[in-house]
Protein backbone atom coordinates (compact mmCIF):
# COMPACT_ATOMS: atom_id res chain seq x y z
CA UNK A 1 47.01 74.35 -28.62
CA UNK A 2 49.70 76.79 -29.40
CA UNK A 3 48.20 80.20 -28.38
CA UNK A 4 48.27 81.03 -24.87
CA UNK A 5 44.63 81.94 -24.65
CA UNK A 6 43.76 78.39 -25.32
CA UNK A 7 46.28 77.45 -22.80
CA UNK A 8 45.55 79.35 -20.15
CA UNK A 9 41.32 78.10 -20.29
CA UNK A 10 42.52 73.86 -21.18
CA UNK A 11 44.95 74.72 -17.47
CA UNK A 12 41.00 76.11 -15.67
CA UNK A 13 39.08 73.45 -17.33
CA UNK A 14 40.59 71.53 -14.25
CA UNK A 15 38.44 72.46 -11.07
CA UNK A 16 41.30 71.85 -8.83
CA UNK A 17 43.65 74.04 -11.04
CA UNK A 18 41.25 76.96 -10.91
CA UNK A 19 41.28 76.23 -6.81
CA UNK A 20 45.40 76.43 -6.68
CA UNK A 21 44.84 79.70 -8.66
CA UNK A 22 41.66 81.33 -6.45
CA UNK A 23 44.16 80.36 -3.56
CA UNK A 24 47.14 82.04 -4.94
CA UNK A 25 44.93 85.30 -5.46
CA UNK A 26 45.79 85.84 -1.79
CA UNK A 27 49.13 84.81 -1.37
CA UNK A 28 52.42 82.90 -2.81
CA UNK A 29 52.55 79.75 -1.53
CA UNK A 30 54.76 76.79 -2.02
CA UNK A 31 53.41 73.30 -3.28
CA UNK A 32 52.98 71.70 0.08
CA UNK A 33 51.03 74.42 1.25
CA UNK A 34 48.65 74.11 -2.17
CA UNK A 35 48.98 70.49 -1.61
CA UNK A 36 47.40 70.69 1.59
CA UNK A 37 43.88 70.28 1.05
CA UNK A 38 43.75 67.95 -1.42
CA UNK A 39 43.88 64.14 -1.04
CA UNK A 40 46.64 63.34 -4.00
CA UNK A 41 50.42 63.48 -4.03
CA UNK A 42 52.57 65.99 -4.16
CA UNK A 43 53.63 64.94 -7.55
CA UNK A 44 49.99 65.20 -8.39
CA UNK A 45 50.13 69.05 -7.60
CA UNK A 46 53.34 69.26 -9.41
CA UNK A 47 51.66 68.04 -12.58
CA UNK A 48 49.08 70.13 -11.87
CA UNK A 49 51.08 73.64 -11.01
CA UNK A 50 53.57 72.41 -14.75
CA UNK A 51 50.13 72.45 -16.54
CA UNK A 52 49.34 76.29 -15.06
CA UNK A 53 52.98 77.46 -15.60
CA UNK A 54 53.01 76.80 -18.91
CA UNK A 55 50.09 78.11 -19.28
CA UNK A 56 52.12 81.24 -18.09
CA UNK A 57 49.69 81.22 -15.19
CA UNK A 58 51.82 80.51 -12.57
CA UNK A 59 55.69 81.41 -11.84
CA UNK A 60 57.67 79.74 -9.40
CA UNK A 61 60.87 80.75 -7.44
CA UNK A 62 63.81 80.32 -5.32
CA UNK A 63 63.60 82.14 -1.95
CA UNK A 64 66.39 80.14 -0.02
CA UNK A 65 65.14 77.14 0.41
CA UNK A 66 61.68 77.94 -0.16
CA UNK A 67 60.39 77.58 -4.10
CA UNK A 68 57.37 79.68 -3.80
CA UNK A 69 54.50 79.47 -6.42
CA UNK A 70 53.34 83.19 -7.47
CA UNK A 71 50.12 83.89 -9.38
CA UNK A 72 51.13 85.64 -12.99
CA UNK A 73 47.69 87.99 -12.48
CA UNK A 74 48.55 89.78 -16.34
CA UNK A 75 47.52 86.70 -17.90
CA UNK A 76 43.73 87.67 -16.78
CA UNK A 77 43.98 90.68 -19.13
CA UNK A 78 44.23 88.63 -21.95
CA UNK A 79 41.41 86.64 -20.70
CA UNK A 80 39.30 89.81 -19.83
CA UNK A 81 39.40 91.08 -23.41
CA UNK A 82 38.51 88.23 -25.09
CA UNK A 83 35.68 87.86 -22.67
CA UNK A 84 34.97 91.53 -22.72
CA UNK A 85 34.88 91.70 -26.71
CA UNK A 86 32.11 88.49 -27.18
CA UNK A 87 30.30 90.22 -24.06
CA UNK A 88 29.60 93.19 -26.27
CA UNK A 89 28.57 91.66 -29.09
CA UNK A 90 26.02 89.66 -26.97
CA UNK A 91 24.86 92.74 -25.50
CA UNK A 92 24.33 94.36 -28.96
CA UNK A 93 22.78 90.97 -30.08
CA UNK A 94 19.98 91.59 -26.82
CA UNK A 95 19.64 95.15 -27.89
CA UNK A 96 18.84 94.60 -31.40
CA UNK A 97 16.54 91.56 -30.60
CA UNK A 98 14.45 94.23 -27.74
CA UNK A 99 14.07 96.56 -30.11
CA UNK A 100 12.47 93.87 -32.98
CA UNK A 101 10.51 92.52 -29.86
CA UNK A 102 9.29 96.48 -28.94
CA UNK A 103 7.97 96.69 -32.48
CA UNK A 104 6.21 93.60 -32.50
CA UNK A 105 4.46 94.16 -29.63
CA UNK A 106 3.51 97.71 -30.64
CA UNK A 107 1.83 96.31 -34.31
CA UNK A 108 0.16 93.54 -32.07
CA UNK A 109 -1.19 95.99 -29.37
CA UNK A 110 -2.25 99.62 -31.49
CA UNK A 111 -3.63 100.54 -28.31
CA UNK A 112 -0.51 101.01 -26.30
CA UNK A 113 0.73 103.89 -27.54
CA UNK A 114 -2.48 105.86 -28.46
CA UNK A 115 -1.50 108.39 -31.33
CA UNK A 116 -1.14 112.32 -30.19
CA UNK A 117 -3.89 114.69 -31.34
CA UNK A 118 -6.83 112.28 -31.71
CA UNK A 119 -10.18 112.29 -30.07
CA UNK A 120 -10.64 109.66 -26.95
């Protein structure tokens, strides 16, 4: 995996990576804080915050003696567009299959679209 797209979704495969990172969303924290709730080590969340940092997901850095963890939030563009790109071609996928489905129906059903000018 040498592209950062694939990267950055191997680092969220992890549920307790994409935790850290909804948690970050509000705030820099350091890695006791984000160790906090979970029942591992702290070297544990260090392997896990190395995995999103080089995903580029993550940043960490000195503020005294506080190493904060920030949240890299550009990275979700990247992630947006690909998204956004296979969600339109979905979309046009559903619009072409409705409108094969519409004409099925209509040479099924004659009757639900009576023709203009005719006598009932």
């Amino acid at each position: 995996m040498t592209d950062q797209l694939s990267r950055v979704f191997a680092a969220l495969a992890d549920p307790t990576r994409r935790d850290m990172v909804a948690r970050l969303t509000e705030s820099d924290h350091t890695v006791n804080d984000l160790a906090a709730p979970y029942d591992v080590s702290l070297q544990a969340v260090s392997k896990h915050l190395k995995v999103l940092e080089e995903a580029g997901l993550v940043s960490r850095t000195r503020d005294a003696q506080r190493r904060p963890v920030h949240l890299e939030a550009e990275v979700f563009d990247l992630m947006t567009a690909w998204i956004e790109r296979y969600r339109r071609q979905a979309e046009e996928r559903f619009a072409r299959l409705d409108a094969v489905l519409a004409r099925m129906q209509d040479a099924e059903d004659p009757t639900a679209h009576p023709q203009e000018g005719t006598a009932s």
